[in-house]
Protein backbone atom coordinates (compact mmCIF):
# COMPACT_ATOMS: atom_id res chain seq x y z
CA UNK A 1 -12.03 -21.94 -8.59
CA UNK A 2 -14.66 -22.85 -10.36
CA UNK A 3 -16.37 -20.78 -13.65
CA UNK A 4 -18.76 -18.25 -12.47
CA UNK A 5 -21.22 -16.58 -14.01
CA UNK A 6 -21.74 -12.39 -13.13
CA UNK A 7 -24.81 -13.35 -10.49
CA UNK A 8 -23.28 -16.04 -8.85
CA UNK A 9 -19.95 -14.01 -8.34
CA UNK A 10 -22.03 -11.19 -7.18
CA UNK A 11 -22.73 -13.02 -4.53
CA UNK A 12 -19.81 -14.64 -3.27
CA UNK A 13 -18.18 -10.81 -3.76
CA UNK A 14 -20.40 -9.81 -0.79
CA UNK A 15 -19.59 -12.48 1.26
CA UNK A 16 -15.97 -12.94 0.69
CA UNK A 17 -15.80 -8.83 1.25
CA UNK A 18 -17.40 -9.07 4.72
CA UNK A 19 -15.87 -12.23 5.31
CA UNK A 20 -12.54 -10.35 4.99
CA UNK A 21 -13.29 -8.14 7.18
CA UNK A 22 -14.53 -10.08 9.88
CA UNK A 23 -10.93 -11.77 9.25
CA UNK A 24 -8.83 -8.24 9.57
CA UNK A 25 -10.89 -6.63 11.78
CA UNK A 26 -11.89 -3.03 12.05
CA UNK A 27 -12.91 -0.45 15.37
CA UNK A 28 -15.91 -0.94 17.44
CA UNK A 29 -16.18 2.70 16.79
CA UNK A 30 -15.70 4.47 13.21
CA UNK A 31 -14.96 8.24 12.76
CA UNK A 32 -15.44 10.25 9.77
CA UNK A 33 -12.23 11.23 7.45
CA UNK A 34 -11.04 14.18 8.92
CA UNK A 35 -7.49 15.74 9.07
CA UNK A 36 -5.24 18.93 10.72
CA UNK A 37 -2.19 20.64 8.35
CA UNK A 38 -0.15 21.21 10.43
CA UNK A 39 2.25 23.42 8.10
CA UNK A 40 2.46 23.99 4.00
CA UNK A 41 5.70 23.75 2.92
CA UNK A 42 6.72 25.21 -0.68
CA UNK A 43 9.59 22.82 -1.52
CA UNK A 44 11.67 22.17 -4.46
CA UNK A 45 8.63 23.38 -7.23
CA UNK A 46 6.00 21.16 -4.78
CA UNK A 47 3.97 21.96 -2.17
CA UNK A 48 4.51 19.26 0.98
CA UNK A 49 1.90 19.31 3.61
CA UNK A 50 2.27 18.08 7.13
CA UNK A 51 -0.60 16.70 8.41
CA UNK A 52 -2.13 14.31 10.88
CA UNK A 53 -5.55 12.34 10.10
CA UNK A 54 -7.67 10.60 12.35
CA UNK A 55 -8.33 6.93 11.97
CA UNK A 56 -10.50 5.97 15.45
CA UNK A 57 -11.15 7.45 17.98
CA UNK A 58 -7.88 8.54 20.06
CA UNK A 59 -6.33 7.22 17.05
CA UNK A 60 -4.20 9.52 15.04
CA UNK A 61 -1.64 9.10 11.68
CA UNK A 62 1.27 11.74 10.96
CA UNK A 63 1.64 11.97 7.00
CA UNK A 64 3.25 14.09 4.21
CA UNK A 65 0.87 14.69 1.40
CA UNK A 66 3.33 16.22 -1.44
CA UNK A 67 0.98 17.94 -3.90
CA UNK A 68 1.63 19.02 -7.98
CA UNK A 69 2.19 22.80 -8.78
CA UNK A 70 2.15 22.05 -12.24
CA UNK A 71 -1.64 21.63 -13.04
CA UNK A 72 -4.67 22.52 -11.65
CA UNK A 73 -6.63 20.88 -8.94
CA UNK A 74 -8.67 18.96 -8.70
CA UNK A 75 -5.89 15.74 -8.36
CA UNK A 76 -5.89 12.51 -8.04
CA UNK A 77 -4.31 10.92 -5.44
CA UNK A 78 -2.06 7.41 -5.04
CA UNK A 79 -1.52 6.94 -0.74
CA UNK A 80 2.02 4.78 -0.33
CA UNK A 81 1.40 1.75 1.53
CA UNK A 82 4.54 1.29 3.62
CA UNK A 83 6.63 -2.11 3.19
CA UNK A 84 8.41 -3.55 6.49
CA UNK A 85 10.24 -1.08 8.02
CA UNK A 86 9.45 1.44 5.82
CA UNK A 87 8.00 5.01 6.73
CA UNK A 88 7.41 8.54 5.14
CA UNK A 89 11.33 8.91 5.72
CA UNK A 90 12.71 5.72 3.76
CA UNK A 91 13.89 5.94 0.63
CA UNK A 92 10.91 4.33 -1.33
CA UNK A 93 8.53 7.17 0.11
CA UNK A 94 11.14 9.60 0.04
CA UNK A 95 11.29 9.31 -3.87
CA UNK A 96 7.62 8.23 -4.47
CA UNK A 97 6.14 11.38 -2.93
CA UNK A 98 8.06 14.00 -5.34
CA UNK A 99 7.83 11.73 -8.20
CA UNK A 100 4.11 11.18 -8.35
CA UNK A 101 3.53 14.74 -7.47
CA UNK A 102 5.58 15.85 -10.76
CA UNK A 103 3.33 13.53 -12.68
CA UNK A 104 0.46 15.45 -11.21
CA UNK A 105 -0.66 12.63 -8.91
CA UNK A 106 -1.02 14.08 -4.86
CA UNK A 107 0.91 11.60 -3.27
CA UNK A 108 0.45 10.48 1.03
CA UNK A 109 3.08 8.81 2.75
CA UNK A 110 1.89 7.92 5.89
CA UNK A 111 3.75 6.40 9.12
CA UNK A 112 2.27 2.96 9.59
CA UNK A 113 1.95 1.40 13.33
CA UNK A 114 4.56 0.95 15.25
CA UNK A 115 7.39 3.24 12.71
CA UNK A 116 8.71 6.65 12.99
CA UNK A 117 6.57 9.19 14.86
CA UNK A 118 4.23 6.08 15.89
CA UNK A 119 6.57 4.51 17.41
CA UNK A 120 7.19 5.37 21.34
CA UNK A 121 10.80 6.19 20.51
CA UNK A 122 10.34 7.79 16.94
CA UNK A 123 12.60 5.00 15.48
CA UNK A 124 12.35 4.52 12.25
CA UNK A 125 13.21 0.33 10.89
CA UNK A 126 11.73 -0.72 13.70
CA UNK A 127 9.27 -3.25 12.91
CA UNK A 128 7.37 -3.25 15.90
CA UNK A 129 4.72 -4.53 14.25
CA UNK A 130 5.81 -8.27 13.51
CA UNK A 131 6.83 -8.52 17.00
CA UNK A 132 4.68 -12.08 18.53
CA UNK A 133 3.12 -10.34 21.62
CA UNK A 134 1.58 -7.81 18.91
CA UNK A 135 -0.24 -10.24 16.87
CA UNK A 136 -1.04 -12.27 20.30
CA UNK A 137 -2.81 -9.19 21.82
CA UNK A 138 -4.31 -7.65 18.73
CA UNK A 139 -5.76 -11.25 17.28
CA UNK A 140 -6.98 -11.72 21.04
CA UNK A 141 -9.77 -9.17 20.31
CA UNK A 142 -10.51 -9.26 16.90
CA UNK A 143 -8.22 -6.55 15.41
CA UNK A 144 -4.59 -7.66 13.47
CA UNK A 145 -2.06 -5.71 12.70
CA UNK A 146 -2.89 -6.46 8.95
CA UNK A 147 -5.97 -5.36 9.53
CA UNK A 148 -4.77 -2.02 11.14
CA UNK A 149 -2.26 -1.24 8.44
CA UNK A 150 -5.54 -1.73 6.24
CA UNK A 151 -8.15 0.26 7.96
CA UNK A 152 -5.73 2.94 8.46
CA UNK A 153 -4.79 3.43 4.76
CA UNK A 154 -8.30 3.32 3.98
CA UNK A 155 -9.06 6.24 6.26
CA UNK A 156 -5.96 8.39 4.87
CA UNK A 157 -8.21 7.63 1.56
CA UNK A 158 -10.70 9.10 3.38
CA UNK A 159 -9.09 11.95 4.04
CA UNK A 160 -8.07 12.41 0.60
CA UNK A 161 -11.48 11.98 -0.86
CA UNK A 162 -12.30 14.90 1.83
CA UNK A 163 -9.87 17.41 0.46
CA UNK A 164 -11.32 19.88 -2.38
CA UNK A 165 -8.61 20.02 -4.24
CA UNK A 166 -8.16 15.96 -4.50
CA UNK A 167 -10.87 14.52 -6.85
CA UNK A 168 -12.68 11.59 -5.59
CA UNK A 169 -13.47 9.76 -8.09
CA UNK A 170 -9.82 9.65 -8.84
CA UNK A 171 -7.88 7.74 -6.15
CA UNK A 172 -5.01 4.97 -6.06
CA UNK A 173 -2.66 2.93 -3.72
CA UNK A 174 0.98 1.08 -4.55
CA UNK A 175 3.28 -0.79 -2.17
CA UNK A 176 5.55 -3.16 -1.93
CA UNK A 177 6.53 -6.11 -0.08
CA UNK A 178 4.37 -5.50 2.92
CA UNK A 179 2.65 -2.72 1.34
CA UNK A 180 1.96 -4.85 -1.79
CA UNK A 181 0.02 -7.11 1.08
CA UNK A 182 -1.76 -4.33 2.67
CA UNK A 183 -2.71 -2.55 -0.90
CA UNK A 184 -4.13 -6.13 -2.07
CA UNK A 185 -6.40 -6.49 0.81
CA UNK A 186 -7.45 -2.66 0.18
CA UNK A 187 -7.64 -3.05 -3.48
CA UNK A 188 -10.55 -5.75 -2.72
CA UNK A 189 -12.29 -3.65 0.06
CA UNK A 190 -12.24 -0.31 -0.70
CA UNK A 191 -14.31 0.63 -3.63
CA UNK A 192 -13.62 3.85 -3.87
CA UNK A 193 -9.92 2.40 -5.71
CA UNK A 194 -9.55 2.78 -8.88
CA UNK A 195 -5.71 2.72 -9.23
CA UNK A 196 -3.79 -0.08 -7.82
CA UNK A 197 -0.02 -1.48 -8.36
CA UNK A 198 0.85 -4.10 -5.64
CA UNK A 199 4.83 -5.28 -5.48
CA UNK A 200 6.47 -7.95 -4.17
CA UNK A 201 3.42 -10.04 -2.95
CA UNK A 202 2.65 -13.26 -1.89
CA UNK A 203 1.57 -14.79 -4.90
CA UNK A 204 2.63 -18.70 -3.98
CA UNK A 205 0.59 -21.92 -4.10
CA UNK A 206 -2.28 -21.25 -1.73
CA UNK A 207 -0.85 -24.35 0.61
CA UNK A 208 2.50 -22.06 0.80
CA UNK A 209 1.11 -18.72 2.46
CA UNK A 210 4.74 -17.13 3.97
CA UNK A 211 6.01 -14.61 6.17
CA UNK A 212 5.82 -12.91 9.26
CA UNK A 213 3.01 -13.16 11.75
CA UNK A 214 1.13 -9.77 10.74
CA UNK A 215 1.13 -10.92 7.06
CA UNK A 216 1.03 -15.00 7.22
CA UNK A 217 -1.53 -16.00 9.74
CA UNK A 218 -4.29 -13.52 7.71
CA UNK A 219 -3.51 -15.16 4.54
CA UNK A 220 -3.52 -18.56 5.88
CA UNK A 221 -6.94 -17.69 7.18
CA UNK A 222 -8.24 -16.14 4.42
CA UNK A 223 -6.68 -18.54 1.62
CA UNK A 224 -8.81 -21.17 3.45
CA UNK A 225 -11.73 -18.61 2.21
CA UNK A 226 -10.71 -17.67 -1.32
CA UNK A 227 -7.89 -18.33 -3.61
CA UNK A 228 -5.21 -14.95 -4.54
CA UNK A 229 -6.98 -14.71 -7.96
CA UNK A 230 -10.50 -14.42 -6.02
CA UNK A 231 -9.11 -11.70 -3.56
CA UNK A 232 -7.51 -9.45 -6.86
CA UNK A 233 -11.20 -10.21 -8.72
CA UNK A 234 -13.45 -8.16 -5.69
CA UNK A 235 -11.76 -5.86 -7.14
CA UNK A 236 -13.08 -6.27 -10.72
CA UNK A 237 -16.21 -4.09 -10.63
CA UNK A 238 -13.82 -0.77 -9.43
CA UNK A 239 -10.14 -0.90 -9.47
CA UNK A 240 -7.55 -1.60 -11.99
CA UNK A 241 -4.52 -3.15 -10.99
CA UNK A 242 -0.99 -4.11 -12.13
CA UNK A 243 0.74 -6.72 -10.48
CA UNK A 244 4.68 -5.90 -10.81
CA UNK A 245 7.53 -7.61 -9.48
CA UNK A 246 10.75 -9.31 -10.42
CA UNK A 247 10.95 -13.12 -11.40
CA UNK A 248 14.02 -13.75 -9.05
CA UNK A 249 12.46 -12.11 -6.06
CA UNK A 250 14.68 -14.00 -3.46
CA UNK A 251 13.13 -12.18 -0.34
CA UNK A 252 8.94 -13.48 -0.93
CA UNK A 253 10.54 -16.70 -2.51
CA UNK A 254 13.76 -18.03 -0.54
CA UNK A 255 13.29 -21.30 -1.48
CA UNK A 256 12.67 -20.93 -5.25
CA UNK A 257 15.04 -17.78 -6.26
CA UNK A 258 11.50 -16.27 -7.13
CA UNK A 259 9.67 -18.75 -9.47
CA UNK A 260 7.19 -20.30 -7.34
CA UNK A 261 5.94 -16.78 -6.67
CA UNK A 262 5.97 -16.08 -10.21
CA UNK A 263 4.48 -19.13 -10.87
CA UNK A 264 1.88 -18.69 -7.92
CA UNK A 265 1.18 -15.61 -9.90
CA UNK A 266 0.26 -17.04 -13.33
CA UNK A 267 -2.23 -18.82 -11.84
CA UNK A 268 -4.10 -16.15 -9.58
CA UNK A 269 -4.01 -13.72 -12.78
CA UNK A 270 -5.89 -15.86 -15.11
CA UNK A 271 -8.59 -16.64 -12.01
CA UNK A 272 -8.32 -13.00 -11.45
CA UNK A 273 -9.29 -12.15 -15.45
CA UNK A 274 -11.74 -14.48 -15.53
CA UNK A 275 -13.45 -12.49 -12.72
CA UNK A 276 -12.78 -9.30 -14.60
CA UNK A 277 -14.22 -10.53 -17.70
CA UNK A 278 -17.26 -11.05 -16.17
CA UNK A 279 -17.76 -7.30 -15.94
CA UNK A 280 -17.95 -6.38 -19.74
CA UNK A 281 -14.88 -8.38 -20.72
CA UNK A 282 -12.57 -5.78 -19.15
CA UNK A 283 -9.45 -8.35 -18.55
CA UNK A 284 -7.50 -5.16 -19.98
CA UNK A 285 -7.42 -3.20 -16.23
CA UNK A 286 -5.73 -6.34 -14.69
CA UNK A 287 -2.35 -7.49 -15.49
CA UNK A 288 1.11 -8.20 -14.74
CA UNK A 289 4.60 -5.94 -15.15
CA UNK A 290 7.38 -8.90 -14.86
CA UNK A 291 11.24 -7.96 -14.84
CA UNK A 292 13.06 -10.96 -15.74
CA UNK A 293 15.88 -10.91 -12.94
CA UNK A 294 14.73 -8.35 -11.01
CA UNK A 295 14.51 -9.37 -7.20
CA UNK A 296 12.52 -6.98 -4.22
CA UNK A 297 12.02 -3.59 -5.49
CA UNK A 298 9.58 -0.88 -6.05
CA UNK A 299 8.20 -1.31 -9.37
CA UNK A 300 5.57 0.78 -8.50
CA UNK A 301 8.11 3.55 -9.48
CA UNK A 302 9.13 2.13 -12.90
CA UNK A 303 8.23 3.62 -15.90
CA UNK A 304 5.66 0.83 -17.04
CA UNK A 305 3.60 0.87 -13.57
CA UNK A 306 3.94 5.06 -13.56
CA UNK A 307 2.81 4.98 -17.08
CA UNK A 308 -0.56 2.63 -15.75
CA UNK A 309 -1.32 5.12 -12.69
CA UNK A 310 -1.14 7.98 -15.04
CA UNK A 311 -3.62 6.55 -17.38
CA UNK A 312 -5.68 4.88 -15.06
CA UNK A 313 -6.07 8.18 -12.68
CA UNK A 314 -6.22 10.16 -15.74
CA UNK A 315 -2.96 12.38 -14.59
CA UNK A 316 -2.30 15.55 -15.85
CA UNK A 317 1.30 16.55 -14.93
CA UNK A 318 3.18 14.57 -17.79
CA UNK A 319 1.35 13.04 -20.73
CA UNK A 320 2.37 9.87 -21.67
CA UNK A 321 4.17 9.70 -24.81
CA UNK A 322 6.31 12.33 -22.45
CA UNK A 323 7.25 9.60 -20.04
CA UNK A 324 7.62 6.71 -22.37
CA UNK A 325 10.04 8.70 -23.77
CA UNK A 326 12.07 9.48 -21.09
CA UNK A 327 15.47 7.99 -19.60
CA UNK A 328 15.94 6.58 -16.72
CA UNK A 329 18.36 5.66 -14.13
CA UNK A 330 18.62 3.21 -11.05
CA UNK A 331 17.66 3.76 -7.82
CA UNK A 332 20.76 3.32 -6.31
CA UNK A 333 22.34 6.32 -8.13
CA UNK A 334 19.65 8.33 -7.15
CA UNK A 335 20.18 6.91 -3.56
CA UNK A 336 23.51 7.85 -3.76
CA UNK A 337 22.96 11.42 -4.84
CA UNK A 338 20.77 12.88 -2.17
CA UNK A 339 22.49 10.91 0.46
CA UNK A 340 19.61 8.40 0.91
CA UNK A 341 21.06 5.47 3.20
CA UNK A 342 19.30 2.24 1.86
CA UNK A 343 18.98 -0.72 4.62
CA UNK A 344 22.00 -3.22 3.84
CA UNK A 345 19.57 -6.19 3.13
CA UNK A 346 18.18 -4.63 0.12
CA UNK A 347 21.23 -1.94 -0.83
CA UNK A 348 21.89 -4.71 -3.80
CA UNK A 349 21.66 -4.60 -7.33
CA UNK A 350 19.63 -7.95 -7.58
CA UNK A 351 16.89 -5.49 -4.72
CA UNK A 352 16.25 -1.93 -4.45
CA UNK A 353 19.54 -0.43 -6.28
CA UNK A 354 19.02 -2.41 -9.70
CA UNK A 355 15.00 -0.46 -9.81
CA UNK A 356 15.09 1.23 -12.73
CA UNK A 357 13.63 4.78 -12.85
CA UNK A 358 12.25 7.24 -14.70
CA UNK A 359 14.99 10.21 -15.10
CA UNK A 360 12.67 13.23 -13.37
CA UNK A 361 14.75 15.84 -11.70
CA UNK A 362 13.61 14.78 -7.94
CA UNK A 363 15.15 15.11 -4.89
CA UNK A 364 14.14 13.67 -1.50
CA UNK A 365 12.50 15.85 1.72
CA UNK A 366 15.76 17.17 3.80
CA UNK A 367 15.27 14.91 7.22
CA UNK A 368 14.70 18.63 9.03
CA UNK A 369 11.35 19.09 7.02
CA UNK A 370 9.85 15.74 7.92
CA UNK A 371 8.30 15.66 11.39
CA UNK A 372 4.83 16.43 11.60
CA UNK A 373 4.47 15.95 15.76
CA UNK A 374 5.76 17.97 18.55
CA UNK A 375 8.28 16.57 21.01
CA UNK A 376 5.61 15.94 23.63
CA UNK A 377 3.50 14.09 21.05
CA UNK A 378 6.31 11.73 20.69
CA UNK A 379 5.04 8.27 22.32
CA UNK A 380 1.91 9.31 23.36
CA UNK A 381 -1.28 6.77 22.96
CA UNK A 382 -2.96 8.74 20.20
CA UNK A 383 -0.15 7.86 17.77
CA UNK A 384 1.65 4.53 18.99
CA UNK A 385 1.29 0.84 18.55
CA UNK A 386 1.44 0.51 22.13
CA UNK A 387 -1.26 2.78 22.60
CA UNK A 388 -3.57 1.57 20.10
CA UNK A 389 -3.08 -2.12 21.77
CA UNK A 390 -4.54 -0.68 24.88
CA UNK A 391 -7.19 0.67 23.44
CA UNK A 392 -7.95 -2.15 21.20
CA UNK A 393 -8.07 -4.01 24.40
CA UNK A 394 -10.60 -1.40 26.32
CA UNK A 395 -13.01 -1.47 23.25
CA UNK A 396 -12.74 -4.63 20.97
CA UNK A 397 -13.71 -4.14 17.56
CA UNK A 398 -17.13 -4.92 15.26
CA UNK A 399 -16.34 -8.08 14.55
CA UNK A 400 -14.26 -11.67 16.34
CA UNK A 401 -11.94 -13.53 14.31
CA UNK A 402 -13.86 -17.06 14.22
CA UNK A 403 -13.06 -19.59 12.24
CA UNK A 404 -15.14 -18.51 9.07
CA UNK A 405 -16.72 -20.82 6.01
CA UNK A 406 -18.07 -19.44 2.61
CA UNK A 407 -20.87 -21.41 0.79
């Protein structure tokens, strides 16, 4: 990348932003953020919502939106983005909606394509999504699944911004693994971000772009457009983000036991702060939260990246020096105690049972409480991956998927 001054990154901003898009893909048709609750839900000292927002037209989400009792609205607001096989009832969700709602932050966890009640079976793990036929028939006319995940996370922030008692202005996304993915393309599109804490990335050479076909073929396209630093600096002008991961992340780097992601993500930080110094030296909103051994977990739920959101969203539910001070236990303990079943890949201490927590008295939705459909909703076009192929198919989308070139 070469040095930039503000007016000439100004400029490449726009294009690389619609470029992106043109890459992802979005609906021929857009709606405006609206959403049904479905039932309110006064729940261990938190209020859970049930609700279902639209996304295109047919096109619905089902969600919990766990809300703070402890302060007064207006909140802000942090939506989950869901990693591979992960939905609003898997354990990363299941802890992250209580726990930012006792730090005063409304938190959505939302079912993404193809898992849980949008899936034509309601089965959760499924990973519909990376199947090859998907990505065949959704690249065919200009939509991915990436670009999906992305558009529909973008309208649940829509839906937030909606709300009265969320404040606008005040809005944030984490994920990890695939949800690190989907929150760093949404981190550089949606301006209305101001919060973001990506984990477990793809932060490798830019020759190296990995995984399955939803995540890999987008970033092979658009790393042909713009290096990882680039994408994190259109976010510069709006969003603050923390990058946090482990350096022995054996699951986005197989090969390397982790260090030529962590590596990968040197570089792309300092192109990344060069960007944000180009907006009144603010380097300070963009860094990194490195565990040294840590593998593929949630850091967006450690104490250092809860301690960013809450300063960065300007939280009211715990202050600080309150958190900082508090102990904190791993996340396979906590597993263990509410009977949370943790998918035997990542039930390991190097993965998700070594994250270390913040010790807030939380306890995870009973599995009774979590359905926001009816049984003859279950399947049905509105909500599936199956039946937002078809319509993809009937109606295209606003852009193709050409091969694209930036000046």
């Amino acid at each position: 990348m070469q040095p930039l001054d503000l007016e000439t990154w100004t400029r490449r901003r726009v294009a690389l932003q619609r470029h992106l898009w043109q890459l992802l893909g979005r609906p021929a048709v857009e709606v405006s953020p609206s959403g049904q609750v479905r039932e309110r839900l006064d729940w261990d000292g938190l209020i859970v919502e049930k609700i279902v927002f639209e996304t295109e037209p047919g096109q619905s989400v089902p969600a919990l939106l766990y809300l703070p009792t402890d302060c007064p609205p207006p909140w802000p607001a942090v939506a989950i983005s869901m990693g591979h096989g992960e939905s609003k009832s898997t354990p990363g969700p299941l802890l992250a909606g209580p726990l930012f709602a006792r730090l005063g932050i409304a938190c959505l966890c939302a079912d993404p394509v193809g898992e849980e009640e949008r899936n034509a079976t309601a089965r959760q793990g499924s990973r519909a999504h990376d199947a090859a036929d998907v990505s065949t028939r959704s690249r065919a006319v200009g939509r991915k699944v990436m670009g999906k995940m992305v558009w529909d996370l973008m309208m649940g922030l829509g839906y937030l911004a909606s709300r009265p008692d969320v404040d606008a202005t005040r809005l944030g996304c984490a994920g990890v693994s695939l949800g690190g993915t989907v929150a760093g393309y949404l981190l550089a599109l949606d301006e209305r971000l101001r919060m973001a804490i990506p984990s477990g990335w793809f932060f490798r050479p830019e020759d190296q772009a990995i995984g399955k076909d939803c995540s890999r073929i987008p970033a092979e396209q658009f790393l042909s457009l713009m290096t990882n630093g680039e994408l994190l600096g259109l976010a510069a002008p709006h969003c603050a983000v923390l990058i946090a991961n482990g350096d022995a992340d054996t699951v986005i780097d197989r090969d390397g036991g982790g260090m030529g992601a962590v590596r990968g993500l040197g570089v792309s930080l300092e192109q990344a702060q060069a960007i944000y110094q180009l907006y009144d030296g603010a380097t300070s909103r963009i860094g990194t939260c490195l565990e040294p051994g840590g593998g593929h977990r949630h850091y967006y739920l450690s104490k250092p990246a809860l301690l960013f959101a809450v300063t960065h969203l300007a939280a009211s539910g715990a202050a600080s020096s309150e958190l900082t001070q508090m102990g904190e236990r791993l996340f396979g303990d906590w597993a263990d105690a509410h009977g949370v079943a943790i998918e035997p890949l990542y039930a390991t201490d190097l993965h998700f049972r070594g994250l270390r927590l913040p010790d807030l008295p939380v306890r995870p939705l009973p599995p009774a409480y979590r359905h926001c459909l009816t049984a003859d909703e279950i399947g049905s076009d509105r909500f599936t991956l199956e039946g937002w192929l078809r319509a993809a198919e009937r109606g295209g989308s606003t852009h193709t998927d050409p091969g694209l070139s930036i000046q």
